[in-house]
Every structure is written in structure tokens, then in C-alpha cells.
C-alpha atoms as a PDB file:
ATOM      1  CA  UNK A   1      10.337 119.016 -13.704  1.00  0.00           C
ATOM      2  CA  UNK A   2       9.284 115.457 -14.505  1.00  0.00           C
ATOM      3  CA  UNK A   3       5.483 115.315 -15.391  1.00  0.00           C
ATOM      4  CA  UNK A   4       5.730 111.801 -15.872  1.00  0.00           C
ATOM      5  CA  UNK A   5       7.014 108.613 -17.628  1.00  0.00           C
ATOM      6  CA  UNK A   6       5.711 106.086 -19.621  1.00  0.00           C
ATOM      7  CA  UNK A   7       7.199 102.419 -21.086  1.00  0.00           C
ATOM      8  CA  UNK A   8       5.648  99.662 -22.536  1.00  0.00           C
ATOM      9  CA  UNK A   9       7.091  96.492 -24.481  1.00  0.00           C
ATOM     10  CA  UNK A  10       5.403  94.837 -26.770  1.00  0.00           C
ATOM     11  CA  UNK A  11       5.537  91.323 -28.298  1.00  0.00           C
ATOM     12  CA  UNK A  12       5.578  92.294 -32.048  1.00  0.00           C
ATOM     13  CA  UNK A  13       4.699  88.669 -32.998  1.00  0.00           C
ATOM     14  CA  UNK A  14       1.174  89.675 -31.732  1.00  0.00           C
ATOM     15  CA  UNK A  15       1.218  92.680 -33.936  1.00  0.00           C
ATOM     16  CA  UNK A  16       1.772  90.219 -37.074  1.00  0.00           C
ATOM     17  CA  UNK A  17      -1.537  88.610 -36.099  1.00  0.00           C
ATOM     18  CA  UNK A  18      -3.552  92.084 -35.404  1.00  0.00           C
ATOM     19  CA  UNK A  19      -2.061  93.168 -39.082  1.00  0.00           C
ATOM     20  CA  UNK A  20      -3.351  89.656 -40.659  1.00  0.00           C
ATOM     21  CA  UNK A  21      -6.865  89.488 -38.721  1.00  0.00           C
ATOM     22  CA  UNK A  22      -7.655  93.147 -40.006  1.00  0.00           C
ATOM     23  CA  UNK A  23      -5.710  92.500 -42.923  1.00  0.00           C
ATOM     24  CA  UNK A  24      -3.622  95.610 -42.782  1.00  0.00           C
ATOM     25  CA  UNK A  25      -6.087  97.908 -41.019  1.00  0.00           C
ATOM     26  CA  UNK A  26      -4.669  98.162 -37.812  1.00  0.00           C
ATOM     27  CA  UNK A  27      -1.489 100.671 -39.290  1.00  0.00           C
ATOM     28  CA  UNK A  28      -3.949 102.951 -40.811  1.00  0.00           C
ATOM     29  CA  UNK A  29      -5.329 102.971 -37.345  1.00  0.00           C
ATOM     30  CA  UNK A  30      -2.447 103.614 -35.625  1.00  0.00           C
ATOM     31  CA  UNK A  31      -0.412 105.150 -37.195  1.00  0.00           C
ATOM     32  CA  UNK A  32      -0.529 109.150 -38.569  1.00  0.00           C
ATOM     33  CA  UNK A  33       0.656 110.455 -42.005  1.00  0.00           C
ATOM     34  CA  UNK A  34       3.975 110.948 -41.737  1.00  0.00           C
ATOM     35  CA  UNK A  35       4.507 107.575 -39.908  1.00  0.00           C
ATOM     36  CA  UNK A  36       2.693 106.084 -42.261  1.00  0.00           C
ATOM     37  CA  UNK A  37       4.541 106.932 -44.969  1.00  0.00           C
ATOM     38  CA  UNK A  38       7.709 105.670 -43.423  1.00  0.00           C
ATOM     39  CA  UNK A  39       5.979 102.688 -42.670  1.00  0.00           C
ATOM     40  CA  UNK A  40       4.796 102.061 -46.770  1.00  0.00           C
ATOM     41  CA  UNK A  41       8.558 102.365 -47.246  1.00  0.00           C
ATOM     42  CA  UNK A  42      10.059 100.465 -44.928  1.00  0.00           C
ATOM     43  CA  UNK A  43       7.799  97.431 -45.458  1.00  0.00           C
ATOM     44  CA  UNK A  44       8.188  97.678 -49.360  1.00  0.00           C
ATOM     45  CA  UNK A  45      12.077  97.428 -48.824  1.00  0.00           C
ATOM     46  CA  UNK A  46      11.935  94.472 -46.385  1.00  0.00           C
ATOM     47  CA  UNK A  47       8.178  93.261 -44.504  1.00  0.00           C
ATOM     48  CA  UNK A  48       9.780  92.886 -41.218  1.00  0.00           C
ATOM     49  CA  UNK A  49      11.415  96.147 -41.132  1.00  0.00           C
ATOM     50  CA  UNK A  50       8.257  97.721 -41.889  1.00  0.00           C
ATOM     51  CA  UNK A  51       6.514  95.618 -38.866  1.00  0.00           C
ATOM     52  CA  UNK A  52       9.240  96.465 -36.462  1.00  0.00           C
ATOM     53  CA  UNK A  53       8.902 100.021 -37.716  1.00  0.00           C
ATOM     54  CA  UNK A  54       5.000  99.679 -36.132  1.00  0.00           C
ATOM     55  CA  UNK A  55       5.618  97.819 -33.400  1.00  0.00           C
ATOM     56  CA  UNK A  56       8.009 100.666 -31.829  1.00  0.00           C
ATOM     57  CA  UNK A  57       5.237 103.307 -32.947  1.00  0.00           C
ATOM     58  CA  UNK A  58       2.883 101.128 -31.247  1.00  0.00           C
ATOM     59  CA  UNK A  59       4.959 101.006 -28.402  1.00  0.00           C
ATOM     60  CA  UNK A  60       5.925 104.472 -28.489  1.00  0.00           C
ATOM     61  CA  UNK A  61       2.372 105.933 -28.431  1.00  0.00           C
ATOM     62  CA  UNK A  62       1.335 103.082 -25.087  1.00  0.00           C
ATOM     63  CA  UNK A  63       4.014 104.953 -23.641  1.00  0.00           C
ATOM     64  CA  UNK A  64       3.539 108.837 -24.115  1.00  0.00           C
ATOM     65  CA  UNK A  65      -0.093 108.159 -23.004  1.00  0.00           C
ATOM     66  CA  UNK A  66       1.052 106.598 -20.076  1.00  0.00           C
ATOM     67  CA  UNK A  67       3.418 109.629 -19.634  1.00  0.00           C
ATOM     68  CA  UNK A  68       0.914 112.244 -20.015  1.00  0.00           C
ATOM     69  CA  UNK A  69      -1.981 110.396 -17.251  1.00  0.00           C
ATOM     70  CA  UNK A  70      -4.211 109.868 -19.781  1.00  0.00           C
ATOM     71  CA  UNK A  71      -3.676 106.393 -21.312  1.00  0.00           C
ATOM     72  CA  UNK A  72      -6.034 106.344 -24.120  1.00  0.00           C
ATOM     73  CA  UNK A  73      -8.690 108.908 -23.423  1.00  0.00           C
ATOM     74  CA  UNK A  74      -9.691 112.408 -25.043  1.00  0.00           C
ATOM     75  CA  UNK A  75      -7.520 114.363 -26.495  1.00  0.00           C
ATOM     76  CA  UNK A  76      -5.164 111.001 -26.665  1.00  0.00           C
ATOM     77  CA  UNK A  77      -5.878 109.347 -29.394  1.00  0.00           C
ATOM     78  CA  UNK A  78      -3.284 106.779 -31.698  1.00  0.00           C
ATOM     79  CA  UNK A  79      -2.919 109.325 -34.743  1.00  0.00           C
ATOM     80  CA  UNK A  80      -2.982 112.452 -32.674  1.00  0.00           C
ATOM     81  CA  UNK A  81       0.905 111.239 -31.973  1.00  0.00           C
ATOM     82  CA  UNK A  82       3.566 110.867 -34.278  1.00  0.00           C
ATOM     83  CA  UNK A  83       6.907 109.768 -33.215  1.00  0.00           C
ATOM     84  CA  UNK A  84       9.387 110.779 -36.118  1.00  0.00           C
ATOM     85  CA  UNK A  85      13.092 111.101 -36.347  1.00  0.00           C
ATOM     86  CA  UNK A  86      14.982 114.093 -36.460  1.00  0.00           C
ATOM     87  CA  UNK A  87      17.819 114.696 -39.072  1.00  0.00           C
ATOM     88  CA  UNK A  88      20.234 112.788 -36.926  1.00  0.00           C
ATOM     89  CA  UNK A  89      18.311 110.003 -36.642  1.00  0.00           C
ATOM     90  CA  UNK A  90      16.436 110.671 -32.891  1.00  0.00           C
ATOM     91  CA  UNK A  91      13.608 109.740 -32.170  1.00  0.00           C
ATOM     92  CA  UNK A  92      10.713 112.761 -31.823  1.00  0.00           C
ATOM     93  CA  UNK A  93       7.150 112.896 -30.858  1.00  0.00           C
ATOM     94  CA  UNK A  94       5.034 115.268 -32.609  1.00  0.00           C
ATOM     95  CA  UNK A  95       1.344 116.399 -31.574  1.00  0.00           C
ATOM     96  CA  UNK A  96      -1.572 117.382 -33.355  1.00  0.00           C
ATOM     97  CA  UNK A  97      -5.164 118.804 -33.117  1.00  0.00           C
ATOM     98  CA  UNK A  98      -6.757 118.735 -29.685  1.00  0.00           C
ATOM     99  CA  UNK A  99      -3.192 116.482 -28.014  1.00  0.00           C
ATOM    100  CA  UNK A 100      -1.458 119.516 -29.382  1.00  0.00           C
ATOM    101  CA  UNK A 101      -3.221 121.998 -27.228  1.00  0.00           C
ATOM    102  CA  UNK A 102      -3.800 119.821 -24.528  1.00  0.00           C
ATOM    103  CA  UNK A 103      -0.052 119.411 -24.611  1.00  0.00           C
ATOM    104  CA  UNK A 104       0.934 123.342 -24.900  1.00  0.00           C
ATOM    105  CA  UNK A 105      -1.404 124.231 -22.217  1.00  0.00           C
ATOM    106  CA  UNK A 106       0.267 122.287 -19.514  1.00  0.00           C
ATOM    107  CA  UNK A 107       4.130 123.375 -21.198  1.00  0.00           C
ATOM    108  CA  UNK A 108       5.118 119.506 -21.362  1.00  0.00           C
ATOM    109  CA  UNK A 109       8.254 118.590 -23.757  1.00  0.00           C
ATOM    110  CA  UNK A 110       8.786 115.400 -24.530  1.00  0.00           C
ATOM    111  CA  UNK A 111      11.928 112.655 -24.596  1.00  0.00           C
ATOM    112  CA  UNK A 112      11.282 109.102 -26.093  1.00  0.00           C
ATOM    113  CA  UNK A 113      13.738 105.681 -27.069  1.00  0.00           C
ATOM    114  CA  UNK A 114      13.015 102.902 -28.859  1.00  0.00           C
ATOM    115  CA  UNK A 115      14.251  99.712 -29.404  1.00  0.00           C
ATOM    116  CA  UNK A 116      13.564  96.618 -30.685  1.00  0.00           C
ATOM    117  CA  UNK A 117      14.894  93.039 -31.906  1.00  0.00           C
ATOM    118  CA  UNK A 118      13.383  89.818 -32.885  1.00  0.00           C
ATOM    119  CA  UNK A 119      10.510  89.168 -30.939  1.00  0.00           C
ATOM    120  CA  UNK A 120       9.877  92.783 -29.194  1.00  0.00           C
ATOM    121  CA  UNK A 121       9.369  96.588 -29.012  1.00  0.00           C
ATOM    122  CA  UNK A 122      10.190  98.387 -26.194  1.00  0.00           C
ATOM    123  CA  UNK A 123       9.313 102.216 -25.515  1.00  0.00           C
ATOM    124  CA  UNK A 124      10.110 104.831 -22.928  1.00  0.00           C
ATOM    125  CA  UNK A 125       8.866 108.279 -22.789  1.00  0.00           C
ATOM    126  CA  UNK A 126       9.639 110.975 -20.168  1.00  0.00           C
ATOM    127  CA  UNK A 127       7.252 114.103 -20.230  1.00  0.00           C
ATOM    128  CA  UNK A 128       8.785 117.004 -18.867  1.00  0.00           C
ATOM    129  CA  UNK A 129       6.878 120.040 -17.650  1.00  0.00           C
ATOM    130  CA  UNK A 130       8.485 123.517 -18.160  1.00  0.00           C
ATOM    131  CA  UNK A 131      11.752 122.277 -19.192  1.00  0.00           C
ATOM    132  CA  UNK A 132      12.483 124.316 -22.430  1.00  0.00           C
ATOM    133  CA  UNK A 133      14.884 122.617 -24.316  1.00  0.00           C
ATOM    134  CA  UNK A 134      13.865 118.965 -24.581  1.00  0.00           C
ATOM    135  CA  UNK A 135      12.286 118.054 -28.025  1.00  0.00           C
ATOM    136  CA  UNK A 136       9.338 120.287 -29.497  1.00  0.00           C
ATOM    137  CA  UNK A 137       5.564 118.185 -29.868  1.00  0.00           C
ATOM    138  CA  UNK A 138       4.055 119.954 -32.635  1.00  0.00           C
ATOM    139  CA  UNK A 139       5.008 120.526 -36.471  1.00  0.00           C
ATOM    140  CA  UNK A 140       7.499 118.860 -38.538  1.00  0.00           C
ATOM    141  CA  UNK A 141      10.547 121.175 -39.218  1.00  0.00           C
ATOM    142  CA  UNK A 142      13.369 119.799 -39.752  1.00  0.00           C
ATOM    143  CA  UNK A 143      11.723 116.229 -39.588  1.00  0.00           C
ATOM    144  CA  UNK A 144      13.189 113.406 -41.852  1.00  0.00           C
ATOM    145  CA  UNK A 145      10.000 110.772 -42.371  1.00  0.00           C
ATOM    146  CA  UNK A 146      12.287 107.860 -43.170  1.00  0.00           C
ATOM    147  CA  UNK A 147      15.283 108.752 -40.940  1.00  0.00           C
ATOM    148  CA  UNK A 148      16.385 105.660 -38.921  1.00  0.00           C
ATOM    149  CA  UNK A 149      18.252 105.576 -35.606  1.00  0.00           C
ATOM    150  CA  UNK A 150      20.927 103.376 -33.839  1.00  0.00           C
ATOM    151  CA  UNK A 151      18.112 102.066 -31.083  1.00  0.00           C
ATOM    152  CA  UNK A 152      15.055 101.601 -34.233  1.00  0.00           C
ATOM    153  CA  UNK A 153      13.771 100.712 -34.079  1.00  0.00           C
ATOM    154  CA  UNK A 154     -10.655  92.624 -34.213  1.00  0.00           C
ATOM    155  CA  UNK A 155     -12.487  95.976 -31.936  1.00  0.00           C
ATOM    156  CA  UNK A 156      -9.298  96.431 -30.202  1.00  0.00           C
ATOM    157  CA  UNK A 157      -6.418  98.253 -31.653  1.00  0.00           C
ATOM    158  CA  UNK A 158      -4.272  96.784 -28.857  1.00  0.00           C
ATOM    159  CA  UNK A 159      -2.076  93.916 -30.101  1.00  0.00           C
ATOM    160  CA  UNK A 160      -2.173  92.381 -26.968  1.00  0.00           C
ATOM    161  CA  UNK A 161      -5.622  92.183 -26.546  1.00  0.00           C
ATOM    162  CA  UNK A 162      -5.588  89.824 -29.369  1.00  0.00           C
END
């Protein structure tokens, strides 16, 4: 059953001038370890691959709390969510801490795409309730932290509040 469903699109230009007003800041914010580490790689390789890489994590995470009712309250919170890829390149979202119960108590499996070109980042996450074999939210097995996929993709850590 369908818990609920989340999207958001982003204008990753306005992620460029989050990045240079907290001068790097707002990926440690957002972003959790794994993603992070991705992230470190990607932008070493080539800056806007790394930036794209952030702006679909960004996206990503806008949408699963928009999936799971909560937007961006207790236990949501921006690290709390990873969204990795899985050896053949699809995209994953892993919980932790208090998400991760939250999240197991209620039996919700997760689906998420990404996308994004020039000038945006799009997300879309269905939560499922009950449904058993869509993608597992917690751990890492079988994770690859720099796997890519076809579709790869100031006080506010919302780019568009900028």
C-alpha cells in the first residue's frame, strides 16, 4: 500500500550560491557519511559533477520527507537519510538513528529516482507501507558509495530560501 509520495526539483544554480555563501558548509550539513564521501570524490574528479551529485541528494531528501508526512521535523532530519546506489547503479535510501526506527515501526520501504541536467535536480520518492520487497532503509550491505546510475544524477539549509 502507498504511504505516500514525495518530489521536489530543485534549481542547482541556487545550490552553487548556498555552497559559496557558507563556503562549503552546507554539504557537511546535508549530506551523511557515506554521501559525503561520494560527494569528496565526485567533486575532486570534476566540480560540477560533485554539485549535481548534491543537488539530487538535496532533492532526494525534500522528497522522502515529503513522502513520509513529516517534511523536516523530528526524527527527519538531512543526515538521518542517505540515498546511495546499489551495485547496479540504483538509487537507495538508507535510514539511521531515530528515522530508522521511526521508519521500521510503521513497516515503510522505500523507492526513489533522480535526475538531473544543467540547471536542475529533480527527485521522486514513493513510501510504501507493508510492501516487502521494495528497497531496505537501514544499513549499507551491498552498498557501492560511488556507484553512479543512468538517471544521476545563511540559517537556512534550503537552497531556495536563498
Amino acid at each position: 500500500m502507498i504511504y505516500g509520495i514525495g518530489t521536489d526539483i530543485l534549481q542547482i544554480d541556487r545550490v552553487t550560491g548556498v555552497m559559496e555563501r557558507t563556503r562549503g558548509r552546507f554539504a557537511e550539513k546535508v549530506l551523511g557519511p557515506q554521501e559525503m564521501a561520494v560527494y569528496h570524490a565526485r567533486r575532486a574528479r570534476v566540480p560540477a559533477r560533485g554539485l549535481a551529485f548534491l543537488a539530487t541528494r538535496f532533492a532526494a531528501k525534500e522528497a522522502f520527507s515529503k513522502a513520509i508526512g513529516l517534511g523536516m521535523h523530528w526524527p527527519m532530519t538531512w543526515r538521518a537519510v542517505q540515498v546511495l546506489n546499489d551495485p547496479s547503479g540504483k538509487p537507495v535510501v538508507r535510514c539511521s538513528g531515530e528515522l530508522e526506527a521511526w521508519v521500521q515501526a510503521r513497516g515503510l520501504t522505500f523507492h526513489v529516482t533522480l535526475t538531473d541536467e544543467r540547471d536542475y535536480a529533480v527527485a521522486f520518492v514513493v513510501a510504501e507501507q507493508g510492501a516487502g520487497t521494495a528497497t531496505r532503509t537501514t544499513g549499507d550491505k551491498n552498498m557501492v558509495p560511488g556507484a553512479s546510475h543512468t538517471s544521476d544524477s545563511s540559517t537556512s539549509s534550503d537552497p531556495r530560501q536563498a
